[in-house]
N, C-alpha and C. Protein backbone atom coordinates (compact mmCIF):
# COMPACT_ATOMS: atom_id res chain seq x y z
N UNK A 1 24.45 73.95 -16.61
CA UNK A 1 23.92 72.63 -16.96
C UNK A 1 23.48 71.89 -15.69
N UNK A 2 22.15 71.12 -15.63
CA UNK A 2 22.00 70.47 -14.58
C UNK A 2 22.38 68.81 -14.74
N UNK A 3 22.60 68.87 -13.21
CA UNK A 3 23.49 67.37 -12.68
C UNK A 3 22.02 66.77 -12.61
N UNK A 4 22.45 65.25 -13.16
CA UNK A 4 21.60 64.48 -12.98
C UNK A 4 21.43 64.14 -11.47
N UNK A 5 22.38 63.63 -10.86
CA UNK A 5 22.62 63.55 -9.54
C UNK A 5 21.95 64.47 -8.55
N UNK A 6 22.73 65.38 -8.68
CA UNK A 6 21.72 66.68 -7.91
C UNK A 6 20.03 66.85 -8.44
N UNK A 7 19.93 66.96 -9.08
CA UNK A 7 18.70 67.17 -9.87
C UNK A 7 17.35 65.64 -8.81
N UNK A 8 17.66 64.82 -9.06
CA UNK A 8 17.54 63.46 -8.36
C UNK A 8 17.25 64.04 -7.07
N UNK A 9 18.65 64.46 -6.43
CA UNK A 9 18.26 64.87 -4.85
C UNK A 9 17.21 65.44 -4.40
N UNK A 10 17.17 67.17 -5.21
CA UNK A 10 16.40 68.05 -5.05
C UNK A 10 15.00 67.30 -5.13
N UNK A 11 14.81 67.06 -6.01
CA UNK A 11 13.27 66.35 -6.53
C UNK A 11 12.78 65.60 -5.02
N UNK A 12 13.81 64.19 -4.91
CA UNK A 12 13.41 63.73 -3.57
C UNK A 12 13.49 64.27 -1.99
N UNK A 13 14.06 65.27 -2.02
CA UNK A 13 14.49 66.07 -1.17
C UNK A 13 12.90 67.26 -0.95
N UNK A 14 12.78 67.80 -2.16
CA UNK A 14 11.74 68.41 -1.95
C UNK A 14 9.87 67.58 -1.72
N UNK A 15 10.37 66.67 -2.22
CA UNK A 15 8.84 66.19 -2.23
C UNK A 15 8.07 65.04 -1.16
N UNK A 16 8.85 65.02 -0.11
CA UNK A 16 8.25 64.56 1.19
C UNK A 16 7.62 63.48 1.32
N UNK A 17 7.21 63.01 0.04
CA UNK A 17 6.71 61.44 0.04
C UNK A 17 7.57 60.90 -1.27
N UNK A 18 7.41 59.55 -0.94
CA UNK A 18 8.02 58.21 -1.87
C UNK A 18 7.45 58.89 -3.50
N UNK A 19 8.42 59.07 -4.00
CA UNK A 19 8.94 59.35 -5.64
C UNK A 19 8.91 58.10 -6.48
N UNK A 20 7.86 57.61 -7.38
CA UNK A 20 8.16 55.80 -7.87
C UNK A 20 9.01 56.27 -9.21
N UNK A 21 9.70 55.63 -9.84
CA UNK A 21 10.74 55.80 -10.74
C UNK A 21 10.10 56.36 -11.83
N UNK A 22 8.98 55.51 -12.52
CA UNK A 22 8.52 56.36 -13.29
C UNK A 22 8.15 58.19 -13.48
N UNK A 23 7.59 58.32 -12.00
CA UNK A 23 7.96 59.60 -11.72
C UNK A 23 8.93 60.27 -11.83
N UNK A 24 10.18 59.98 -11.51
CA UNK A 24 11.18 60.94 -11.78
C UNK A 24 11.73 60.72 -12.99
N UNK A 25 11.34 59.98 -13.66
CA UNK A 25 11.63 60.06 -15.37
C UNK A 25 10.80 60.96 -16.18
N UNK A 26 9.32 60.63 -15.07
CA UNK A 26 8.54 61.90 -16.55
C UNK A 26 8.91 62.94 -16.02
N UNK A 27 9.53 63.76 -14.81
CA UNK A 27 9.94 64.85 -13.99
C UNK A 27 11.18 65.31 -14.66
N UNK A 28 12.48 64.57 -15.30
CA UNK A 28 13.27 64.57 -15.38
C UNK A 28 14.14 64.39 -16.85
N UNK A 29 13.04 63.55 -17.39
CA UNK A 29 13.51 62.96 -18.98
C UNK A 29 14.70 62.22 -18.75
N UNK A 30 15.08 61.60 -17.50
CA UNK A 30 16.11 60.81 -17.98
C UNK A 30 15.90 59.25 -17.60
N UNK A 31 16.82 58.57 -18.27
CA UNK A 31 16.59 57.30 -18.12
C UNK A 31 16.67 56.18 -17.01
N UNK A 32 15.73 55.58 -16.82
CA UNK A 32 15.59 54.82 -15.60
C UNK A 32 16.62 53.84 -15.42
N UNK A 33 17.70 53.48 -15.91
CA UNK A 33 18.51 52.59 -15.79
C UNK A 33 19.58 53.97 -14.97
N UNK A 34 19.65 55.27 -15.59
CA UNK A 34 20.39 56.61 -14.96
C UNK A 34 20.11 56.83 -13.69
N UNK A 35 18.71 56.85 -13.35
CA UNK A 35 17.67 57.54 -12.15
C UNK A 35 18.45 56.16 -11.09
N UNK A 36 18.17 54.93 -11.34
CA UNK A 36 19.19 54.29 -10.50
C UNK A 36 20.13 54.07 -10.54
N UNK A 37 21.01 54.16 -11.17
CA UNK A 37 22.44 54.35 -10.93
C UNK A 37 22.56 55.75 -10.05
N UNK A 38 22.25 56.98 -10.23
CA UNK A 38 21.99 57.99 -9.70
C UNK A 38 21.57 57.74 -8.27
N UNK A 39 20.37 56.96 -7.56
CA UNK A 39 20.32 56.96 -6.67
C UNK A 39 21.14 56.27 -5.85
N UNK A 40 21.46 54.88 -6.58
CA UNK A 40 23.03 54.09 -5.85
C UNK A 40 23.99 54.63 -5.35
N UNK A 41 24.32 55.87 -6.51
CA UNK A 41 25.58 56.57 -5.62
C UNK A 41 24.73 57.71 -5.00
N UNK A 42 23.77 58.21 -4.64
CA UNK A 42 23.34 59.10 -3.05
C UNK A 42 23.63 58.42 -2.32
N UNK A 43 22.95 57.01 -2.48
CA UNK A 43 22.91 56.39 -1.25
C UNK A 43 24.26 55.90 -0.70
N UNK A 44 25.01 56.17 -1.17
CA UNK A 44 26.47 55.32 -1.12
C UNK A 44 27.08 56.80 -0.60
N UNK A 45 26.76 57.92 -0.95
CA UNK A 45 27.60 59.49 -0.78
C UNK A 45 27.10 59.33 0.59
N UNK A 46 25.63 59.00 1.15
CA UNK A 46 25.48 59.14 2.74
C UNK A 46 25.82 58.67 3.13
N UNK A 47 26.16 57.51 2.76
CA UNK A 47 26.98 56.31 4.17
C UNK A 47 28.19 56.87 3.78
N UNK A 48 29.10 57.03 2.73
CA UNK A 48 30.39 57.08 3.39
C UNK A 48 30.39 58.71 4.36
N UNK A 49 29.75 59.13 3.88
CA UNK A 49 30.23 60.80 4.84
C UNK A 49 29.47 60.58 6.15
N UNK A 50 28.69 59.53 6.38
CA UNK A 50 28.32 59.09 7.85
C UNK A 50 27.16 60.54 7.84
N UNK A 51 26.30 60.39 6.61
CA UNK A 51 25.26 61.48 6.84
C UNK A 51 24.03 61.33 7.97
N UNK A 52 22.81 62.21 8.19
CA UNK A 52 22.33 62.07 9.12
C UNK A 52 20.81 61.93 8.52
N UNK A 53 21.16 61.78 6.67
CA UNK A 53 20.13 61.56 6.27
C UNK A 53 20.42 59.98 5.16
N UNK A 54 19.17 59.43 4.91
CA UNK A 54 19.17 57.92 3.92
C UNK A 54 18.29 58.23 2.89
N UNK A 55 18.81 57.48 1.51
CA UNK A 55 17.83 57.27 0.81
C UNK A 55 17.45 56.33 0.59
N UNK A 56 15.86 55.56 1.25
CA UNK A 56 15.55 55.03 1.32
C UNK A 56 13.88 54.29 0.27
N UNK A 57 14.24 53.05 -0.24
CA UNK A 57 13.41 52.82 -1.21
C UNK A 57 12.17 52.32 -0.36
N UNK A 58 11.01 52.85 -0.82
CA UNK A 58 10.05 52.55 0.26
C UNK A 58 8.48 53.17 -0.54
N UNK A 59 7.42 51.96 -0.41
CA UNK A 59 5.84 52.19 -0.98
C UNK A 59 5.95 51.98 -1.76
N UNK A 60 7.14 51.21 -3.27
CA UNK A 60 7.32 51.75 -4.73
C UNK A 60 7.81 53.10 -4.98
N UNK A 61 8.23 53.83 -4.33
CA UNK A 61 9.52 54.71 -4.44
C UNK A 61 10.30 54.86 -3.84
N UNK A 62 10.87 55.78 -3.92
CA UNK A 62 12.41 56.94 -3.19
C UNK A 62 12.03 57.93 -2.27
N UNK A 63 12.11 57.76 -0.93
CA UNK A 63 12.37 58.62 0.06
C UNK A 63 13.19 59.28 0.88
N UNK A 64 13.82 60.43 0.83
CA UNK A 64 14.82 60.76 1.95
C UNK A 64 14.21 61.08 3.38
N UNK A 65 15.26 60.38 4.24
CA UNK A 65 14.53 60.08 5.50
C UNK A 65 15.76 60.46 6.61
N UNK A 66 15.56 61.02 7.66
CA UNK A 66 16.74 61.07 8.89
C UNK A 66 16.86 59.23 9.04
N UNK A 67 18.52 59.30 9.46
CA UNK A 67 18.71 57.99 10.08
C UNK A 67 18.30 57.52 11.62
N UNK A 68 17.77 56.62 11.42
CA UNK A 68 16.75 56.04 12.67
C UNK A 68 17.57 56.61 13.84
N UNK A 69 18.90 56.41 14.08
CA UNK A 69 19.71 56.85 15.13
C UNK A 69 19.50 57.76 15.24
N UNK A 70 19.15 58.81 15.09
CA UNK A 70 18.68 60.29 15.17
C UNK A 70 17.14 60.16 15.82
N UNK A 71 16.66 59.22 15.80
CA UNK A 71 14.84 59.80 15.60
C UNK A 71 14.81 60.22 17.17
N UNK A 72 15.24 59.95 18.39
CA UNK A 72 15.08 60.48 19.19
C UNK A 72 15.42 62.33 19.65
N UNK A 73 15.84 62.70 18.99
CA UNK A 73 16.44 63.75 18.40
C UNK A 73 15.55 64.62 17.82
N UNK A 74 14.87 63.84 16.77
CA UNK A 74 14.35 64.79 15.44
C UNK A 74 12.54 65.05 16.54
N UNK A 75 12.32 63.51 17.53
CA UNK A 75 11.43 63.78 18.24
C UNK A 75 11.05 64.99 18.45
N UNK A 76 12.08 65.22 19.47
CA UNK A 76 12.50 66.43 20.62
C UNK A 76 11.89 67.77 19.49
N UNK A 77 12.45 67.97 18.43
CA UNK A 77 11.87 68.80 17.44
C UNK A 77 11.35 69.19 17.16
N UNK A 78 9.74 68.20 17.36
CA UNK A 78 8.49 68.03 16.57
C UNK A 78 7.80 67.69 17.86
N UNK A 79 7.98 67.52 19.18
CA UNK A 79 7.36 67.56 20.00
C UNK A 79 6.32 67.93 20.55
N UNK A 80 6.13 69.63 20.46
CA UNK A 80 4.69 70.34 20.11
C UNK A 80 3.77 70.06 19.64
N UNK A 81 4.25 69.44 18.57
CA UNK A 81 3.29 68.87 17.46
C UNK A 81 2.14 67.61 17.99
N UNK A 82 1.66 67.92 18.61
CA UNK A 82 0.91 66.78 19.21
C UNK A 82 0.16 65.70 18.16
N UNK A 83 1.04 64.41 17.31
CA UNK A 83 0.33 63.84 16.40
C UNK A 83 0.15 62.57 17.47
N UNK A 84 -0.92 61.88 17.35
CA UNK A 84 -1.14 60.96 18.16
C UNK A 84 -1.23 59.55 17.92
N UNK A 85 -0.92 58.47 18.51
CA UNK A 85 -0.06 57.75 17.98
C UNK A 85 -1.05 56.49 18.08
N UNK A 86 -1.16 54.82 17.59
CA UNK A 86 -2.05 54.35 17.29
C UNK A 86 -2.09 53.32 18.59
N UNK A 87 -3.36 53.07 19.04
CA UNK A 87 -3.85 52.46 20.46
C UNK A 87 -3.06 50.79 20.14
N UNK A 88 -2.95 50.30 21.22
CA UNK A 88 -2.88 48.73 20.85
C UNK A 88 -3.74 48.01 20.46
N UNK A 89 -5.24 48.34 20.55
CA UNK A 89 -6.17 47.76 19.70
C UNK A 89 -6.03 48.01 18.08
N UNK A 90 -5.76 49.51 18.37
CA UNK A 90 -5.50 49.80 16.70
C UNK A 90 -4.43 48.85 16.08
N UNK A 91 -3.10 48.72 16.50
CA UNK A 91 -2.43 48.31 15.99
C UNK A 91 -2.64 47.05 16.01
N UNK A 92 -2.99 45.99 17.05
CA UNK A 92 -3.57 44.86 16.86
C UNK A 92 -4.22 44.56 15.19
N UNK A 93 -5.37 45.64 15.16
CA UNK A 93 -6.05 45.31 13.82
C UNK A 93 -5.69 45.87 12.82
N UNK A 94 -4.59 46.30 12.49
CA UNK A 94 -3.94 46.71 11.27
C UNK A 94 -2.95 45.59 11.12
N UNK A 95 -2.45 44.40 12.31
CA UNK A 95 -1.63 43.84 11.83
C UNK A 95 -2.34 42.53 11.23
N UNK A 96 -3.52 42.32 11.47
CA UNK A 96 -4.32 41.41 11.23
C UNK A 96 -4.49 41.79 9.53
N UNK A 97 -5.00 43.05 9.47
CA UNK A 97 -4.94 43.67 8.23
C UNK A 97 -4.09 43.26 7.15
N UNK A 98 -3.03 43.49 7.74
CA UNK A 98 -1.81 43.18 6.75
C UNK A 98 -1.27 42.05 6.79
N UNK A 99 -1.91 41.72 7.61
CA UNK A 99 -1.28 39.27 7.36
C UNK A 99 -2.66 39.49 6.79
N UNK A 100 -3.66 39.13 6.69
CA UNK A 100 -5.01 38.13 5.83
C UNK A 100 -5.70 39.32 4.92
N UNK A 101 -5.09 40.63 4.89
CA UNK A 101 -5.90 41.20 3.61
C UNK A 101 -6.45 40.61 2.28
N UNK A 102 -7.08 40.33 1.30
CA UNK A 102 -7.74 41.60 1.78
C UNK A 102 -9.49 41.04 2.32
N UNK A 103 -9.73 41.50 3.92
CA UNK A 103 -10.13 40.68 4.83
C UNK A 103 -11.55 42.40 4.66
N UNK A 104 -13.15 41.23 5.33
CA UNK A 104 -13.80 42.08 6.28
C UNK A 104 -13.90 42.77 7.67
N UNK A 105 -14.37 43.51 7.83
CA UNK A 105 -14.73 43.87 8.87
C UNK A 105 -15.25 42.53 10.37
N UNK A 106 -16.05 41.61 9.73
CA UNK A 106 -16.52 40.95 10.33
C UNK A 106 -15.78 39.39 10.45
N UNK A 107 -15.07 39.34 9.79
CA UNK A 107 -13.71 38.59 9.88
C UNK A 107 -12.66 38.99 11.06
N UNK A 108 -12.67 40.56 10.79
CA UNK A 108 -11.28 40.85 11.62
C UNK A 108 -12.08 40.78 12.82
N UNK A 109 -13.52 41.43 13.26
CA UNK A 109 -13.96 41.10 14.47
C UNK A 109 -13.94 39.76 15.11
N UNK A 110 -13.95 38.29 13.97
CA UNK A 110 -13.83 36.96 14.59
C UNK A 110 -12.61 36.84 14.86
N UNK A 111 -11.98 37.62 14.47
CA UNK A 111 -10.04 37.10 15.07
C UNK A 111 -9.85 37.74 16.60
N UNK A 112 -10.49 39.22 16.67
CA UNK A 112 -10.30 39.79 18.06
C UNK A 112 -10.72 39.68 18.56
N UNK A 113 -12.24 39.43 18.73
CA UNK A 113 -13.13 38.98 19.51
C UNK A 113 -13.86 40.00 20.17
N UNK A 114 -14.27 41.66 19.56
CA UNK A 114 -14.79 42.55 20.23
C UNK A 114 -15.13 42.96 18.84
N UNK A 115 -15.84 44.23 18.71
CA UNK A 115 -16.58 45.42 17.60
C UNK A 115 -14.96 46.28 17.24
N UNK A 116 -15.14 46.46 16.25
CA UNK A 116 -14.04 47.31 15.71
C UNK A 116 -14.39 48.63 14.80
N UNK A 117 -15.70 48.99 14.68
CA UNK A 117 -16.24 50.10 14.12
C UNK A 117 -15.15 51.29 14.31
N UNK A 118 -14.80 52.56 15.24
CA UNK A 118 -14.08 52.93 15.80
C UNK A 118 -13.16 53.02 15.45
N UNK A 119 -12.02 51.68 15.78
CA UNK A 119 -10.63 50.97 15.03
C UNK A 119 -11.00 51.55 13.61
N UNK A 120 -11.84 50.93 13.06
CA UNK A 120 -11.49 51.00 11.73
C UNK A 120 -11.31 52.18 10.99
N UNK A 121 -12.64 53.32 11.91
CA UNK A 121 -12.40 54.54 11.07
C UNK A 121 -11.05 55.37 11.61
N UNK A 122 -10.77 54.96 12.61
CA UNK A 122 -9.07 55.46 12.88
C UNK A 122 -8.39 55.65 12.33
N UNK A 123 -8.53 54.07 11.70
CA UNK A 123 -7.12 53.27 10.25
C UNK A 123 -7.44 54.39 9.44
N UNK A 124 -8.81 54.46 8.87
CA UNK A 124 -9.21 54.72 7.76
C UNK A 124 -8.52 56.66 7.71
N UNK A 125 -8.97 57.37 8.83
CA UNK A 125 -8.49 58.75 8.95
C UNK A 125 -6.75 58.95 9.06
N UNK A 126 -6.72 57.94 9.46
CA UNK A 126 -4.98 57.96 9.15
C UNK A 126 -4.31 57.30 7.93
N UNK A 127 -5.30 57.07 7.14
CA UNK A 127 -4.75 56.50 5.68
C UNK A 127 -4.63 55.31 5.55
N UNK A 128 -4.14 54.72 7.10
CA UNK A 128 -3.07 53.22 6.65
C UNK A 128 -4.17 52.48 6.07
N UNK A 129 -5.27 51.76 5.66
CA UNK A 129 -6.54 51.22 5.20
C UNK A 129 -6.81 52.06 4.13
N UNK A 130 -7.70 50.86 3.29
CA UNK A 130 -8.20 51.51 2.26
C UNK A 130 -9.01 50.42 1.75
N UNK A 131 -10.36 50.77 1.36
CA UNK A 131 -11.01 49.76 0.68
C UNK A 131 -10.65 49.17 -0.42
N UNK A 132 -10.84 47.83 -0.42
CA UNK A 132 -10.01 47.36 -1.79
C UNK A 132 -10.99 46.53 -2.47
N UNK A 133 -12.35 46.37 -2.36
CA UNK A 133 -13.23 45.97 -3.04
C UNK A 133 -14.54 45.42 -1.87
N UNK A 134 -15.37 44.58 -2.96
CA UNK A 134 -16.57 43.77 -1.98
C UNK A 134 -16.50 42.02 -2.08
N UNK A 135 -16.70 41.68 -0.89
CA UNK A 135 -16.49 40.46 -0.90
C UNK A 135 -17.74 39.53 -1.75
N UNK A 136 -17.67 38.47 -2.46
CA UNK A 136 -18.54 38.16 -2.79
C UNK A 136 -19.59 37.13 -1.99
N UNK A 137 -20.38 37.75 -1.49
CA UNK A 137 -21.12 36.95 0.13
C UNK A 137 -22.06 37.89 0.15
N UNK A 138 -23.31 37.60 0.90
CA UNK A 138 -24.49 37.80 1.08
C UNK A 138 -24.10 39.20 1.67
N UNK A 139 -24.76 40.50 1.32
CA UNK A 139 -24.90 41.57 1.95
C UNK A 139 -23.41 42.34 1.14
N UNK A 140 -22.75 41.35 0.57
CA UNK A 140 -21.26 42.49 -0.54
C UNK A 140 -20.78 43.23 0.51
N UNK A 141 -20.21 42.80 1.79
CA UNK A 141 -19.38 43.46 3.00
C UNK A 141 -17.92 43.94 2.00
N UNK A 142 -17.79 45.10 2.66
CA UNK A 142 -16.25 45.93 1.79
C UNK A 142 -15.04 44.83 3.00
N UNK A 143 -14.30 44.82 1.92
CA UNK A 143 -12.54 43.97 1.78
C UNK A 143 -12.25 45.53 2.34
N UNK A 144 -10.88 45.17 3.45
CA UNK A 144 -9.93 46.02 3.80
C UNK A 144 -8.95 45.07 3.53
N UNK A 145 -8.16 46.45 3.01
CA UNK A 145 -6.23 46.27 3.05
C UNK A 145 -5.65 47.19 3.30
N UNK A 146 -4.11 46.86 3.42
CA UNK A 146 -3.26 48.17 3.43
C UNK A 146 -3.26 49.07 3.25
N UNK A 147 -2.43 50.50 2.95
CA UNK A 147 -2.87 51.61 2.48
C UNK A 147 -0.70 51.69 1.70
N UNK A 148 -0.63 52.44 0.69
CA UNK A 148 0.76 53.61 0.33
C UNK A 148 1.00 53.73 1.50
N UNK A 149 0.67 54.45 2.29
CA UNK A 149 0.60 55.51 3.97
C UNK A 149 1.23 54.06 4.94
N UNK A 150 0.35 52.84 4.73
CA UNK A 150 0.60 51.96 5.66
C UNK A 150 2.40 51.78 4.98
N UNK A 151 2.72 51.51 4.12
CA UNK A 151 4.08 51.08 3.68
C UNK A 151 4.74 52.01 4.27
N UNK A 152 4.57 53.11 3.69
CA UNK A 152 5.35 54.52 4.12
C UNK A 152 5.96 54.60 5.72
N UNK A 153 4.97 54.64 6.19
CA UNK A 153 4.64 55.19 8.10
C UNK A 153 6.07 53.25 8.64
N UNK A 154 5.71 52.38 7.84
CA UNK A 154 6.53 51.28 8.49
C UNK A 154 7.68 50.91 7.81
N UNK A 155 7.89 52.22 6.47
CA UNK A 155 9.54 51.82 5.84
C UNK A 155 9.48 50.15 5.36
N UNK A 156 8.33 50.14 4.94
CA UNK A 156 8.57 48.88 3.81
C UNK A 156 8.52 49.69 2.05
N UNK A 157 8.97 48.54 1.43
CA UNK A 157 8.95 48.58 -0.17
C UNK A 157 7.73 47.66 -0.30
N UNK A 158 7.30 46.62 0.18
CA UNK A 158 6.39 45.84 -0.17
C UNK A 158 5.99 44.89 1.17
N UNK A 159 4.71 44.36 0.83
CA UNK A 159 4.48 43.77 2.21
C UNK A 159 4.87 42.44 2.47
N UNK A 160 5.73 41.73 1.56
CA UNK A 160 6.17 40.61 1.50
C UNK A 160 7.74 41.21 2.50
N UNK A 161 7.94 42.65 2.64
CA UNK A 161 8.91 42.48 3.92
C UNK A 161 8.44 42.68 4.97
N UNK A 162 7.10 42.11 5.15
CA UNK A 162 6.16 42.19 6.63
C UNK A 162 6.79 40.70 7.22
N UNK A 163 7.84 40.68 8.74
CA UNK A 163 7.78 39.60 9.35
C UNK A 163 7.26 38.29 8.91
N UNK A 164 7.40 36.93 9.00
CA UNK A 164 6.88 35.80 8.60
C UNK A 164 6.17 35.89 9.95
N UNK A 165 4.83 35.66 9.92
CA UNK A 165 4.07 35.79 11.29
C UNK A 165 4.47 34.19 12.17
N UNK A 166 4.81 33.49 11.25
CA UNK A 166 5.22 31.63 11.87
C UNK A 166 6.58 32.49 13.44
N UNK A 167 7.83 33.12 12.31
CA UNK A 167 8.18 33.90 13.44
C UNK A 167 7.87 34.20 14.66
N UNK A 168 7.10 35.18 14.43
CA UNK A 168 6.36 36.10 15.92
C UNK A 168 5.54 34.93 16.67
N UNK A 169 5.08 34.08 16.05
CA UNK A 169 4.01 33.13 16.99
C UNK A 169 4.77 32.32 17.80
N UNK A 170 5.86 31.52 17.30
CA UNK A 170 7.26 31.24 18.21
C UNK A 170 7.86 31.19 18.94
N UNK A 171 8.24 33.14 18.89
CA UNK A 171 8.89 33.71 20.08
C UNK A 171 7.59 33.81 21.60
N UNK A 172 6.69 34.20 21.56
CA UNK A 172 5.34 34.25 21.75
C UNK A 172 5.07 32.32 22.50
N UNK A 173 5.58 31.72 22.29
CA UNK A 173 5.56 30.35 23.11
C UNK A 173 5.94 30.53 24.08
């Protein structure tokens, strides 16, 4: 007979990206009030055994993830792997992205004050962006926003747990 519990794991265990609940109900046939209770106690089995993995809710689903205390570690690992990591311009304009989405191109250029062509198709090849419509203005310039990928890559559930930017401007005095 299969464990709901286990069953849960495997699924998120095997599938490398964020699982949204509905998913593991049509995966699973069981009930979503089960699927979380089920994940409450994983998440509760890793902390008490002081595991080296979390389950973490994140994009609108369930991800298992190494604990951050490790990531220097899991680095060392994956080191070879030459993935390359995003410029400070880039990241500049993804954070702009994600405070005033869903924003143009020619908007985000009036906030930085340079061309962002480049930047953008960066975002765009790395997922975090995604067109999210046309603005209604002369010439119908495409709206950027976030991306799934953008939540994912920064371990949010939603972007309302993006910093209060009043915050950051503050410290920044």
């Amino acid at each position: 007979m299969v464990k709901e519990k286990a069953l849960i794991e495997a699924i998120l265990f095997a599938a490398g990206d964020p699982v949204s609940l509905n998913k593991l109900k049509s995966i699973t046939g069981i009930k979503e009030n089960n699927i979380k209770d089920n994940i409450k106690e994983l998440q509760e089995d890793y902390i008490k055994r002081d595991a080296g993995i979390e389950l973490r809710e994140v994009a609108g689903g369930y991800l298992m993830a190494t604990c951050s205390i490790y990531a220097p570690y899991i680095n060392k690992l994956f080191a070879d792997r030459t993935r390359q990591g995003l410029s400070q311009a880039a990241l500049e304009t993804l954070a702009i992205i994600a405070y005033k989405q869903p924003i143009t191109r020619l908007e985000i250029e009036a906030i930085r004050g340079v061309k962002i062509d480049r930047i953008l198709d960066k975002l765009k090849e790395n997922k975090l962006i995604i067109e999210v419509g046309r603005k209604d203005a002369i010439g119908r310039p495409i709206l950027y926003g976030t991306s799934r990928e953008f939540l994912k890559r920064f371990g949010l559930k939603s972007l309302s747990e993006l910093p209060p930017l009043e915050e950051y401007l503050k410290n920044e005095e």
